[in-house]
N, C-alpha and C. Protein backbone atom coordinates (compact mmCIF):
# COMPACT_ATOMS: atom_id res chain seq x y z
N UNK A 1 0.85 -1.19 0.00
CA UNK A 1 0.00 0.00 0.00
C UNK A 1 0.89 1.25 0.00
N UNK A 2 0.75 2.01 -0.74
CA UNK A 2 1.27 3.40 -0.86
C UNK A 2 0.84 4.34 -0.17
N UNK A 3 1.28 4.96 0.81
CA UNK A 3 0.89 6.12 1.39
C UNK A 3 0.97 7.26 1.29
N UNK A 4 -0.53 7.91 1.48
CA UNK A 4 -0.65 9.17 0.65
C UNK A 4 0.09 10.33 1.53
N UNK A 5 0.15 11.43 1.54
CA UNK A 5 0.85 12.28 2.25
C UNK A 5 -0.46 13.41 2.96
N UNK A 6 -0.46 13.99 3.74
CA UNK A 6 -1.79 14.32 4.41
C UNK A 6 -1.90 15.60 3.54
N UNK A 7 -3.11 15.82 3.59
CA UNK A 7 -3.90 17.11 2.72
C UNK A 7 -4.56 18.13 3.73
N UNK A 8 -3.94 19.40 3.71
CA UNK A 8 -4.26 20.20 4.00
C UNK A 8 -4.74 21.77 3.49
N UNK A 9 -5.71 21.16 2.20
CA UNK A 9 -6.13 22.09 1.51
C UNK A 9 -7.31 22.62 1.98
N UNK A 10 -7.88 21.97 2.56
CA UNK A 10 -9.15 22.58 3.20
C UNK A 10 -9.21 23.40 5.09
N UNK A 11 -7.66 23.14 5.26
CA UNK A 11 -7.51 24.33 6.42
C UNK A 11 -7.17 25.48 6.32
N UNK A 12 -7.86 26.45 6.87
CA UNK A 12 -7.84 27.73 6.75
C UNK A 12 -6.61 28.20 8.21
N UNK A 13 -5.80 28.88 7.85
CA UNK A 13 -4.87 29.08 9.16
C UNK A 13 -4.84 29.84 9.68
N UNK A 14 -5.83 31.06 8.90
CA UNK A 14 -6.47 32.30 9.71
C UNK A 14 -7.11 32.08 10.71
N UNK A 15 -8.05 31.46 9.83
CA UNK A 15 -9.59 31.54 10.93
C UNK A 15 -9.76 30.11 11.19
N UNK A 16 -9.49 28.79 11.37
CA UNK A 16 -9.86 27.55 11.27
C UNK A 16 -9.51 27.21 12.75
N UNK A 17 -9.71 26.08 12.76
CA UNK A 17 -9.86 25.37 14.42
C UNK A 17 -8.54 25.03 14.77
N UNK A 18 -7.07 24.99 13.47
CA UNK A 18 -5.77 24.61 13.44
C UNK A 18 -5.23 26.09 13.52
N UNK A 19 -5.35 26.99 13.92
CA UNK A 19 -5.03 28.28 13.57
C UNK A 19 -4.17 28.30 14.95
N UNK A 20 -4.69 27.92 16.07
CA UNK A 20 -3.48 28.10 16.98
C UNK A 20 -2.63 27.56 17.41
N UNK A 21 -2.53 26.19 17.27
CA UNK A 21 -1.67 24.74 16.98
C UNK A 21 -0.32 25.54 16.14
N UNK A 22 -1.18 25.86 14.37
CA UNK A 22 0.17 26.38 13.61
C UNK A 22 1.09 27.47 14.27
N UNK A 23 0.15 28.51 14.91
CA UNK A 23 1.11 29.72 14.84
C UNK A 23 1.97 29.81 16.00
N UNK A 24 1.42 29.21 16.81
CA UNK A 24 2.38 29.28 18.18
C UNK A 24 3.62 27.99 17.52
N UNK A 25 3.12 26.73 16.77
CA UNK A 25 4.26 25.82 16.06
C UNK A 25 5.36 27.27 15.28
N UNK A 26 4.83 28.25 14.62
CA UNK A 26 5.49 28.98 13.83
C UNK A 26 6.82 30.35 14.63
N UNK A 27 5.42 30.50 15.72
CA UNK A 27 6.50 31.87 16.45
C UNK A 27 7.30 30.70 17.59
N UNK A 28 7.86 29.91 17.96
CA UNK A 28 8.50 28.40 18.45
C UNK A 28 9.59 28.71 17.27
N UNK A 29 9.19 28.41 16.30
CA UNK A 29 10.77 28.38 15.14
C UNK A 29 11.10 29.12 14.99
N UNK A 30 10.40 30.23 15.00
CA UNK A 30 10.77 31.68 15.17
C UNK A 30 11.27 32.37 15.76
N UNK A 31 11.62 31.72 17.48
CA UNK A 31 12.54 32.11 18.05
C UNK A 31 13.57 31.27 17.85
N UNK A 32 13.95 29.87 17.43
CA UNK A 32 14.93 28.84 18.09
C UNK A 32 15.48 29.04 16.39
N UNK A 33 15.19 29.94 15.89
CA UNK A 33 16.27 30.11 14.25
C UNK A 33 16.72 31.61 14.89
N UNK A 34 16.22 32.11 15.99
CA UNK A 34 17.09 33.56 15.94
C UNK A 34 16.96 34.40 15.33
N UNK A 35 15.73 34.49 14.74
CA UNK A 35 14.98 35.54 14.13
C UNK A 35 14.19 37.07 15.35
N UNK A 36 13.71 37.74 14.55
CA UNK A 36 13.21 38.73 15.72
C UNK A 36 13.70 39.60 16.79
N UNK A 37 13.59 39.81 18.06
CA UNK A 37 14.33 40.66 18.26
C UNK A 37 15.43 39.98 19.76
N UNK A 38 15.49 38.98 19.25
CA UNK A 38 16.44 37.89 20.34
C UNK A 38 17.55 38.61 20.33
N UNK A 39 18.14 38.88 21.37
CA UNK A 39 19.63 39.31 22.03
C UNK A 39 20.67 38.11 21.31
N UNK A 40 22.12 38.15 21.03
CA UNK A 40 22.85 36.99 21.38
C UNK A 40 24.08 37.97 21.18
N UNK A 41 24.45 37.05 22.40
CA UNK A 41 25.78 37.48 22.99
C UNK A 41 26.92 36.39 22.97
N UNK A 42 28.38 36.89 22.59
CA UNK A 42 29.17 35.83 22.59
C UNK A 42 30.57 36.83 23.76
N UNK A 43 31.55 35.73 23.87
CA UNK A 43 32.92 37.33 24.81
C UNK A 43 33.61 37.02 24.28
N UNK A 44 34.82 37.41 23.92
CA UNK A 44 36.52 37.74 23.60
C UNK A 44 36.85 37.59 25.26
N UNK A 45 37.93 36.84 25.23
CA UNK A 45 38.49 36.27 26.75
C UNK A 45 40.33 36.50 26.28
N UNK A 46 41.19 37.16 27.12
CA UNK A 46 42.77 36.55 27.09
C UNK A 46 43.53 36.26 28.69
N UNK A 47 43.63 35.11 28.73
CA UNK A 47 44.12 34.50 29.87
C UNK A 47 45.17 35.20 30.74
N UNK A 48 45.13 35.33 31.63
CA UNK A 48 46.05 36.14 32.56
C UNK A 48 47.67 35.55 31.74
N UNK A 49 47.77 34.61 31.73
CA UNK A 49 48.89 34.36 31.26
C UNK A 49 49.71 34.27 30.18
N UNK A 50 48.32 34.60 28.94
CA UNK A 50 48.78 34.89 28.09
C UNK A 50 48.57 36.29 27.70
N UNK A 51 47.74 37.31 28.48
CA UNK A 51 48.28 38.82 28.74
C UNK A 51 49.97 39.30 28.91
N UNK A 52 50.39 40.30 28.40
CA UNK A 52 51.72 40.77 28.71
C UNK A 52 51.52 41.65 30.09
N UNK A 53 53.19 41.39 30.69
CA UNK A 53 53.46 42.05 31.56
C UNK A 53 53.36 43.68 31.61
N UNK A 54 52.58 44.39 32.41
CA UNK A 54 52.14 45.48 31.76
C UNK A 54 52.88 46.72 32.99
N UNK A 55 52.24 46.45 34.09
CA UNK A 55 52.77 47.34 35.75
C UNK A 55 53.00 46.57 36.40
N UNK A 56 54.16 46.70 37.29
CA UNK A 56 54.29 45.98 38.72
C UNK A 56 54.89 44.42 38.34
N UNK A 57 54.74 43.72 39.38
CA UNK A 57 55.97 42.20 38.93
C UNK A 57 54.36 41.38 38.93
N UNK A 58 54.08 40.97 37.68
CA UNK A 58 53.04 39.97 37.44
C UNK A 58 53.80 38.42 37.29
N UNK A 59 54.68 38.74 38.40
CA UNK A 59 55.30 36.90 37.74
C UNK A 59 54.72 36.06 38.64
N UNK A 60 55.05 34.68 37.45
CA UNK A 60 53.96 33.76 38.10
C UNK A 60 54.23 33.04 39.54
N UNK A 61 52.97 32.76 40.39
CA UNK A 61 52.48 32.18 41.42
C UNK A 61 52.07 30.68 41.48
N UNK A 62 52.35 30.13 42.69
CA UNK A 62 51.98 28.88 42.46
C UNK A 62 50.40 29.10 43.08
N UNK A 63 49.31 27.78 42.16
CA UNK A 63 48.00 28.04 42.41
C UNK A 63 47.48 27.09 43.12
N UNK A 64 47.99 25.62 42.22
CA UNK A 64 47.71 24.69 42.77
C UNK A 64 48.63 23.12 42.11
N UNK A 65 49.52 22.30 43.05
CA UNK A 65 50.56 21.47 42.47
C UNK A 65 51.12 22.39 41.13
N UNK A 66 51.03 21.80 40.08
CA UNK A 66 52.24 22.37 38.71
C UNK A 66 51.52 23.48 38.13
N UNK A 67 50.31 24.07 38.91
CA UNK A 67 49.33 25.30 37.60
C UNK A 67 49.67 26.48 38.46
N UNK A 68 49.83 27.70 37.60
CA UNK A 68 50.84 28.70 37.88
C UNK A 68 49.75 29.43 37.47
N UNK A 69 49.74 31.28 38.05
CA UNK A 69 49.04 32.33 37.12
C UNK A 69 49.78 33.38 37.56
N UNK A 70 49.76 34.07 37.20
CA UNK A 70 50.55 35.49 37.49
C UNK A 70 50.03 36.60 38.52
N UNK A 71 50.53 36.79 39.22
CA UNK A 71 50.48 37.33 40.88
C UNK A 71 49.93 38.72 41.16
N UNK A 72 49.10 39.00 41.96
CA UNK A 72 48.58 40.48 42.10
C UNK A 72 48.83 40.71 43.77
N UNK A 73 50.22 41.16 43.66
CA UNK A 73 50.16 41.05 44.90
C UNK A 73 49.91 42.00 46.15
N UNK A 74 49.84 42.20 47.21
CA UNK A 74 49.14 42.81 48.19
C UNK A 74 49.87 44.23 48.86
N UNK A 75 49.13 45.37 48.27
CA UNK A 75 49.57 46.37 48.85
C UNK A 75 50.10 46.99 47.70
N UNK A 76 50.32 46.55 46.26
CA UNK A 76 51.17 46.55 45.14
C UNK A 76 50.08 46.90 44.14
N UNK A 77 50.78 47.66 42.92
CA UNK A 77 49.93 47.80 41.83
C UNK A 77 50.31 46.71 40.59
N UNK A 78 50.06 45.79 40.56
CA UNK A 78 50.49 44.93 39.50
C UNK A 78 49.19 44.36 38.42
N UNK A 79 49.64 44.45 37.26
CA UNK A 79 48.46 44.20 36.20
C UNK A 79 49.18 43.59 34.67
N UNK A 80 48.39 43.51 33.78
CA UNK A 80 48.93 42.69 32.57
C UNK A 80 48.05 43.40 31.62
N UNK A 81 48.67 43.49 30.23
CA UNK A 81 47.20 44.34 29.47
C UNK A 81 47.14 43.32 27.84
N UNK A 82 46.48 43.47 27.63
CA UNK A 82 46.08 42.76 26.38
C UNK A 82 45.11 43.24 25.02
N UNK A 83 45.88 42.78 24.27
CA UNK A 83 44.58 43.75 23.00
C UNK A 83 43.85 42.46 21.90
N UNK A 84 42.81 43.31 21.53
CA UNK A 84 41.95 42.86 20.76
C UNK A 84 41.62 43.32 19.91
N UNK A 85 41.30 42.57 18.86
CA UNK A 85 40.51 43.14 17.55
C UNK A 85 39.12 42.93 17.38
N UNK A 86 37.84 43.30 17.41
CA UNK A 86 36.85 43.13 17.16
C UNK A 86 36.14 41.78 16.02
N UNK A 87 35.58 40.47 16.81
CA UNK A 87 35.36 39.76 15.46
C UNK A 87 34.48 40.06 14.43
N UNK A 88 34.76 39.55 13.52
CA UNK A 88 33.44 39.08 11.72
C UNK A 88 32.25 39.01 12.45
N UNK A 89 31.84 38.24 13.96
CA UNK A 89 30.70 38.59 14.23
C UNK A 89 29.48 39.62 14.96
N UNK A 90 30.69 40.84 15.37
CA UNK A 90 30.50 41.99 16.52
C UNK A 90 28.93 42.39 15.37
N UNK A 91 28.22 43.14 16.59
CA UNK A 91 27.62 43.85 15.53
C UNK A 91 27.61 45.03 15.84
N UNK A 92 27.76 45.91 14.46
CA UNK A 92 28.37 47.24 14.23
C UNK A 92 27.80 47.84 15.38
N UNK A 93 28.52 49.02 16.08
CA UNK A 93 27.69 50.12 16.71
C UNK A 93 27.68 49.65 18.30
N UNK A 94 27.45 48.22 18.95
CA UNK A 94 27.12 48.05 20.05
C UNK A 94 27.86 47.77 21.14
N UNK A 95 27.22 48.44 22.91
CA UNK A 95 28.19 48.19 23.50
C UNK A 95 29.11 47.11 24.05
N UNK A 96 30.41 47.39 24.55
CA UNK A 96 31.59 45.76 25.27
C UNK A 96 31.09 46.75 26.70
N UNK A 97 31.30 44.97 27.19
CA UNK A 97 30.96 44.71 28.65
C UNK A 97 32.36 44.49 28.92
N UNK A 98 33.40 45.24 29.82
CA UNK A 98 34.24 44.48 30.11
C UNK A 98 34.37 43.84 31.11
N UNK A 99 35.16 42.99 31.37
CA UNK A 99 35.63 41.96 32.41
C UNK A 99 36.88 41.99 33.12
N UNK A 100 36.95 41.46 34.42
CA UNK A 100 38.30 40.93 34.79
C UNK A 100 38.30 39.55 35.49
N UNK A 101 38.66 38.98 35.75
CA UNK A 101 38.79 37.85 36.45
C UNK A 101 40.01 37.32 37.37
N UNK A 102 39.62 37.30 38.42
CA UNK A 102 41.36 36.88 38.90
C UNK A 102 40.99 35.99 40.44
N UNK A 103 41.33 35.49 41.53
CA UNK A 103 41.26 34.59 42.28
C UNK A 103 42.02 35.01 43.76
N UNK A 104 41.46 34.82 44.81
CA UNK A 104 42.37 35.44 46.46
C UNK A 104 43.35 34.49 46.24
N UNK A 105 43.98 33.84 47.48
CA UNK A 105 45.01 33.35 47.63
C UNK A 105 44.94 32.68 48.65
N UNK A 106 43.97 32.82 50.02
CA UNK A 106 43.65 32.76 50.75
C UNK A 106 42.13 33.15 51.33
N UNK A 107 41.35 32.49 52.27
CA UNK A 107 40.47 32.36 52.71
C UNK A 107 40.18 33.49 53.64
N UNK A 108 40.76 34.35 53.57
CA UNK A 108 40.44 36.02 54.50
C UNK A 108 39.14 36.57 53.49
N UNK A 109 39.05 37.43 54.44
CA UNK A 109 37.48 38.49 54.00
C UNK A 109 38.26 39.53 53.70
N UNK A 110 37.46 40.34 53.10
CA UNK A 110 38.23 41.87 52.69
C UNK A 110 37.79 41.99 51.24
N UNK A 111 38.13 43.19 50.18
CA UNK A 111 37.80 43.49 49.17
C UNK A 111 39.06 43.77 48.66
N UNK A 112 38.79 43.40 47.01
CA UNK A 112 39.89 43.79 46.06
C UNK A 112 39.59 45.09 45.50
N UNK A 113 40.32 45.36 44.96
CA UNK A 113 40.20 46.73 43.96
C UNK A 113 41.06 46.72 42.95
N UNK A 114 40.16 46.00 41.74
CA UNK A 114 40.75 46.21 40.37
C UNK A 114 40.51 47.67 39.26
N UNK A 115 41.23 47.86 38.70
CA UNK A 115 41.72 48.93 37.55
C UNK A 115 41.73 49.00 36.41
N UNK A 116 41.12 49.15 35.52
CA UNK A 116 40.84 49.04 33.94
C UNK A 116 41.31 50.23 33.54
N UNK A 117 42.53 49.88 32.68
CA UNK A 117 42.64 50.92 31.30
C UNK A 117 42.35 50.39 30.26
N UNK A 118 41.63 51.56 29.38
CA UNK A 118 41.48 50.80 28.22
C UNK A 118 40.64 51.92 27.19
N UNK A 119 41.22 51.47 25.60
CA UNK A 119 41.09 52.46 24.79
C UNK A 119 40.57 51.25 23.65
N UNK A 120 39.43 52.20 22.86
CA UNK A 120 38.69 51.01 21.78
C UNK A 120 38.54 52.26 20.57
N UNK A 121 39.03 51.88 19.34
CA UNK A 121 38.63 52.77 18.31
C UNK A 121 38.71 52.08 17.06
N UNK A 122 38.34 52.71 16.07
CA UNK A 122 38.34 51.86 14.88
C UNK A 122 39.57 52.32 14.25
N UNK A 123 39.81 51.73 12.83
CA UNK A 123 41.00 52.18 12.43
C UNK A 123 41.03 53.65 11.56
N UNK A 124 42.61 54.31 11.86
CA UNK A 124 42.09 55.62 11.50
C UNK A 124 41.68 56.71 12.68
N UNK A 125 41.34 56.58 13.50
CA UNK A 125 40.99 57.27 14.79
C UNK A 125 41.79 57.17 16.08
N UNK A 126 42.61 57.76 16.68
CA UNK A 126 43.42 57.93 17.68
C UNK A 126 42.67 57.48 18.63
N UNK A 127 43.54 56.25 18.99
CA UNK A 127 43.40 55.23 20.44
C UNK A 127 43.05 56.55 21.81
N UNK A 128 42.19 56.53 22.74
CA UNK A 128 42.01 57.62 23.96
C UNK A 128 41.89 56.83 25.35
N UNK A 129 42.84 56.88 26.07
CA UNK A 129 42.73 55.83 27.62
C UNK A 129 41.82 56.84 27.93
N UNK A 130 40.85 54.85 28.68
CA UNK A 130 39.96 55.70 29.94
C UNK A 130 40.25 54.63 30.78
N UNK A 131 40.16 54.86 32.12
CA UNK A 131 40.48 54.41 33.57
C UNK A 131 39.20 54.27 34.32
N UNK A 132 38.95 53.03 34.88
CA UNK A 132 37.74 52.93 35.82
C UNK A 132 38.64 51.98 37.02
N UNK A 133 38.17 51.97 38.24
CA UNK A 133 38.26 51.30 39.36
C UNK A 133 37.19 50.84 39.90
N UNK A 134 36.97 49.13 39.83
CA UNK A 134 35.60 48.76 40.91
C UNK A 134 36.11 47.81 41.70
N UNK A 135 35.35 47.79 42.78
CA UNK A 135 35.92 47.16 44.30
C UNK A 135 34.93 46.16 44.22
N UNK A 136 35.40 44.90 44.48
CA UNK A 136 34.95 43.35 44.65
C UNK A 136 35.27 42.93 45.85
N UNK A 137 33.80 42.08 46.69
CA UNK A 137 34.33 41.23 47.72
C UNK A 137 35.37 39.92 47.65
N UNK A 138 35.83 39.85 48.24
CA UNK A 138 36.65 38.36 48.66
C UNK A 138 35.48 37.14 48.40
N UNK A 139 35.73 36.26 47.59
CA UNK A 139 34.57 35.04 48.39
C UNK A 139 35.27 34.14 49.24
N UNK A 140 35.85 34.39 49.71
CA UNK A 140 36.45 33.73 51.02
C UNK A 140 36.65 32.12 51.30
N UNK A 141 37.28 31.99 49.86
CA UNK A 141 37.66 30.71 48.83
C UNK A 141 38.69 30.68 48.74
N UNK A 142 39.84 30.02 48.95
CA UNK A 142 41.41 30.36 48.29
C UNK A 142 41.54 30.06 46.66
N UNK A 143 41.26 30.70 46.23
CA UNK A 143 42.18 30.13 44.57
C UNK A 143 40.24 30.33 44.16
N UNK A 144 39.03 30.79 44.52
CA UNK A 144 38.23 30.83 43.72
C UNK A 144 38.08 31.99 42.82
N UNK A 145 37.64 31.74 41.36
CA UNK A 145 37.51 32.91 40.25
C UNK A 145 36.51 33.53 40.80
N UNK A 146 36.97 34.80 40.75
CA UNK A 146 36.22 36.07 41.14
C UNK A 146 36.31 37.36 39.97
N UNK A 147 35.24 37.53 39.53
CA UNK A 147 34.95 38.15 38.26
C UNK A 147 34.61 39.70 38.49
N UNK A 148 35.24 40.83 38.50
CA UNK A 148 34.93 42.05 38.39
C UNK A 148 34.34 42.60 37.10
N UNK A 149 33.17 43.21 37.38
CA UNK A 149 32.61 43.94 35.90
C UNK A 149 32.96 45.50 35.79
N UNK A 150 33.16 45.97 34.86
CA UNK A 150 32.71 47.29 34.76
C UNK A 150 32.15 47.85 33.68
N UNK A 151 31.94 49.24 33.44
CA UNK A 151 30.77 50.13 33.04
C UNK A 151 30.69 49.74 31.41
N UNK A 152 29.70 49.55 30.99
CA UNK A 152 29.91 49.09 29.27
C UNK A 152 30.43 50.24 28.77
N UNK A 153 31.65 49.67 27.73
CA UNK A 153 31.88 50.78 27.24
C UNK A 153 31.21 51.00 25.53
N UNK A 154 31.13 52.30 25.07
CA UNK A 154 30.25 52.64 24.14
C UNK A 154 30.47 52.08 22.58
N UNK A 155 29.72 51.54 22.15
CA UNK A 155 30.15 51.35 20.73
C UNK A 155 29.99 52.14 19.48
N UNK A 156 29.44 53.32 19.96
CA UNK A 156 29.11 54.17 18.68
C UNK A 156 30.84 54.42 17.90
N UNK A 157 30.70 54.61 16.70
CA UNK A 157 31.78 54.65 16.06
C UNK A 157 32.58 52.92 16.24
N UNK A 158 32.07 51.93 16.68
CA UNK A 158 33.36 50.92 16.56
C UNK A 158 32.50 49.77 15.62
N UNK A 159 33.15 48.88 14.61
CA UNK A 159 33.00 48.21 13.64
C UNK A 159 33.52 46.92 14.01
N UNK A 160 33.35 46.08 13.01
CA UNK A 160 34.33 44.76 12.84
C UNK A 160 35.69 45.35 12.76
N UNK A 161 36.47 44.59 13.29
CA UNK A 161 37.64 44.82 13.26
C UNK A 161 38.32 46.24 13.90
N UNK A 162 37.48 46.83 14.86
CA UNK A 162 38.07 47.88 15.80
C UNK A 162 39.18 47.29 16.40
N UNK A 163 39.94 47.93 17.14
CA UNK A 163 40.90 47.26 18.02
C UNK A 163 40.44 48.07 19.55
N UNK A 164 40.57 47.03 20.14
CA UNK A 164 40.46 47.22 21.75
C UNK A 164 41.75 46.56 22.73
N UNK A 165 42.37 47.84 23.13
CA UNK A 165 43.33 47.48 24.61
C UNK A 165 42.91 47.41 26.19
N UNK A 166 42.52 46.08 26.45
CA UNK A 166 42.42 46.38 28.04
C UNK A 166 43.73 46.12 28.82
N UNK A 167 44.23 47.13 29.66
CA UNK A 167 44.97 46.93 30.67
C UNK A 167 44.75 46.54 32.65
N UNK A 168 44.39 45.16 32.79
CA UNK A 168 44.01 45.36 34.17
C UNK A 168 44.82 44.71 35.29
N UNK A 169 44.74 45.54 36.77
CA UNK A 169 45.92 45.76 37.70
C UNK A 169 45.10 45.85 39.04
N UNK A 170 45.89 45.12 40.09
CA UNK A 170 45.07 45.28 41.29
C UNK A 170 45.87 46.36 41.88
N UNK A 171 44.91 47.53 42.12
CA UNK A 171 45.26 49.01 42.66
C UNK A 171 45.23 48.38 44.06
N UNK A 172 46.45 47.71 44.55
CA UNK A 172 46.32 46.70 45.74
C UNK A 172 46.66 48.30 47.16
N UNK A 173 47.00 49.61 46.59
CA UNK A 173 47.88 50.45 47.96
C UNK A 173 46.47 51.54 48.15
N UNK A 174 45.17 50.88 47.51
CA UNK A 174 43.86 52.23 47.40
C UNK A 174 43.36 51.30 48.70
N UNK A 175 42.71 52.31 49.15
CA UNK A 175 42.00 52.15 50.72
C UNK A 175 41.16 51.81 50.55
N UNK A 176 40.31 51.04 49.93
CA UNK A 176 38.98 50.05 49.50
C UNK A 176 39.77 48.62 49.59
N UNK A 177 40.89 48.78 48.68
CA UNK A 177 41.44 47.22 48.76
C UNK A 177 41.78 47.07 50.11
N UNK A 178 41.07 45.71 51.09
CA UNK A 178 41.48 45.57 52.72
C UNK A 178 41.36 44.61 52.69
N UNK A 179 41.36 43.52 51.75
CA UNK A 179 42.29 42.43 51.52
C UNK A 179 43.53 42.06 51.84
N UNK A 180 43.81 41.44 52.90
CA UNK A 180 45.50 41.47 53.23
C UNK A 180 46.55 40.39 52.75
N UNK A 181 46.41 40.03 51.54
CA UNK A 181 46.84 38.51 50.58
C UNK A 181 47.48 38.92 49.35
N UNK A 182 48.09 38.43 49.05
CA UNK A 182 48.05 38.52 47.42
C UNK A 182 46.98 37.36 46.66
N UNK A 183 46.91 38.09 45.14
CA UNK A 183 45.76 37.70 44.20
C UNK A 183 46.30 36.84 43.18
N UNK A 184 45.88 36.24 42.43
CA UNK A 184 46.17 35.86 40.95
C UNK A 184 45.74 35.99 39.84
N UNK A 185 45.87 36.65 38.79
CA UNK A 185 45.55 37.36 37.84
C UNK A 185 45.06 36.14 36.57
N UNK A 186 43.71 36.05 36.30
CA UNK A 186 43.42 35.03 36.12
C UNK A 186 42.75 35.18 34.14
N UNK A 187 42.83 36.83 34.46
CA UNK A 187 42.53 37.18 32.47
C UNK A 187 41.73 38.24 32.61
N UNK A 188 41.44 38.65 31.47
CA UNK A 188 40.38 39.88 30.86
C UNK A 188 40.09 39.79 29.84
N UNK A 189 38.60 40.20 29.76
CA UNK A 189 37.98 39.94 28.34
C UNK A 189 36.33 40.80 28.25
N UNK A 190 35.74 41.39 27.89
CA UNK A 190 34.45 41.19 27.20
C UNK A 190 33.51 40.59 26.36
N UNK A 191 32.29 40.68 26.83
CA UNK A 191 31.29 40.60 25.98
C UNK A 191 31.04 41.38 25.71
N UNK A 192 30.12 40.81 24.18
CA UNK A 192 29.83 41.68 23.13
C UNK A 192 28.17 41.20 22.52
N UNK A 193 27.78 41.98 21.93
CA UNK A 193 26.59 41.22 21.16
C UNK A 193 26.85 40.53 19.67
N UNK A 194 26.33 39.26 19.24
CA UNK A 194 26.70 39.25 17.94
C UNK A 194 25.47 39.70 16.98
N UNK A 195 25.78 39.08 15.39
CA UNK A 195 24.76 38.88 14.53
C UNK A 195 24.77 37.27 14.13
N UNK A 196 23.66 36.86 13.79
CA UNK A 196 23.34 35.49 13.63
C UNK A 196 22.50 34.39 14.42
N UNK A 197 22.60 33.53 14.16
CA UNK A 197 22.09 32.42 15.14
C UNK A 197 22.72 32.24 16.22
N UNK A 198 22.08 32.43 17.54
CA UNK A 198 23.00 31.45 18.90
C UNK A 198 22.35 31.72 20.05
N UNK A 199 22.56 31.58 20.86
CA UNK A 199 21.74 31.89 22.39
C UNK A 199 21.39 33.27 22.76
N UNK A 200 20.31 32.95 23.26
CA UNK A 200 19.81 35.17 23.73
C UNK A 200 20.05 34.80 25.17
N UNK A 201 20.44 33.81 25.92
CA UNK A 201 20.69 34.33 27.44
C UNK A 201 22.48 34.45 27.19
N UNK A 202 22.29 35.60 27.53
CA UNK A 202 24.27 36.04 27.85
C UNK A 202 24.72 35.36 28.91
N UNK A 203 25.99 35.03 28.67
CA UNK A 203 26.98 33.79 29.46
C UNK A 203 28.13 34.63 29.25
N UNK A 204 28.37 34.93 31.03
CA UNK A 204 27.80 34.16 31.79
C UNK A 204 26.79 35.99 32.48
């Protein structure tokens, strides 16, 4: 027996009794292809260790047996800076979230105080440092990643292929930092928004 294939010439998808079955089936694909007005976000990440030595003695620390990261140490201004180029998937115009990431050393309470320099322009336009400082608690973890954010910076004027320098440093001698340890400098990076298909909840 040959089987026929089902006929649906006599449903109406406006007005018919299948009308809400289809369309909610339709706005369903409609989000999970990434159509509409879904967010998606991807980040640019560079590892503390593969950041260059930028202020202060960032040499490496022991973390845990043979894994090493480079040292932020206490009372000291030490940092690493790293650059970027904007990927094929940025989309034009929008703002970077930047990041830092780095880890205590010890299980004390107290707050860090990390330091962002950093200049983003496209090509053709003179690089301009700007400087922010935000103060993070301890999680009172030895060796746990502890992620500092700061202020998005603007994307008007930046394209594919802008270049972006972040430089970041624990302003360890500012009177917010009362953390009494040294740190480990664990990377810096932003997010960004893309274009295309991929997830609308930002990660992390």
């Amino acid at each position: 027996m040959r089987l026929q294939p089902p006929q649906f010439q006599n449903i109406t998808i406006e007005r018919g009794r299948f009308a809400p079955f289809w369309m909610q089936w339709l706005q369903q694909l409609h989000t999970l292809l990434g159509f509409g007005s879904q967010t998606i976000y991807r980040d640019c990440f560079c590892g503390g260790s593969q950041a260059e030595a930028w202020v202060g003695d960032t040499s490496l620390a022991a973390v845990d047996g043979d894994l090493t990261a480079p040292q932020l140490r206490n009372g000291q201004d030490d940092g690493r800076i790293a650059e970027f180029r904007l990927p094929n998937d940025y989309k034009d115009g929008t703002d970077l979230e930047p990041f830092a990431v780095w880890a205590p050393s010890s299980a004390a309470a107290g707050n860090v105080v990390i330091e962002l320099s950093y200049a983003a322009s496209d090509e053709g336009t003179a690089l301009s440092e700007t400087a922010e400082s935000m103060t993070t608690a301890v999680p009172e973890t030895a060796y746990a990643p502890t992620r500092t954010d700061f202020t998005a910076i603007s994307g008007t004027n930046l394209v594919k292929g802008s270049i972006v320098i972040f430089g970041a440093m624990r302003d360890g001698d500012a009177v917010a930092d009362s953390y009494g340890a040294d740190c480990v400098f664990l990377g810096v990076g932003f997010k960004y928004q893309a274009e295309g298909i991929g997830h609308e909840k930002a990660f992390p």
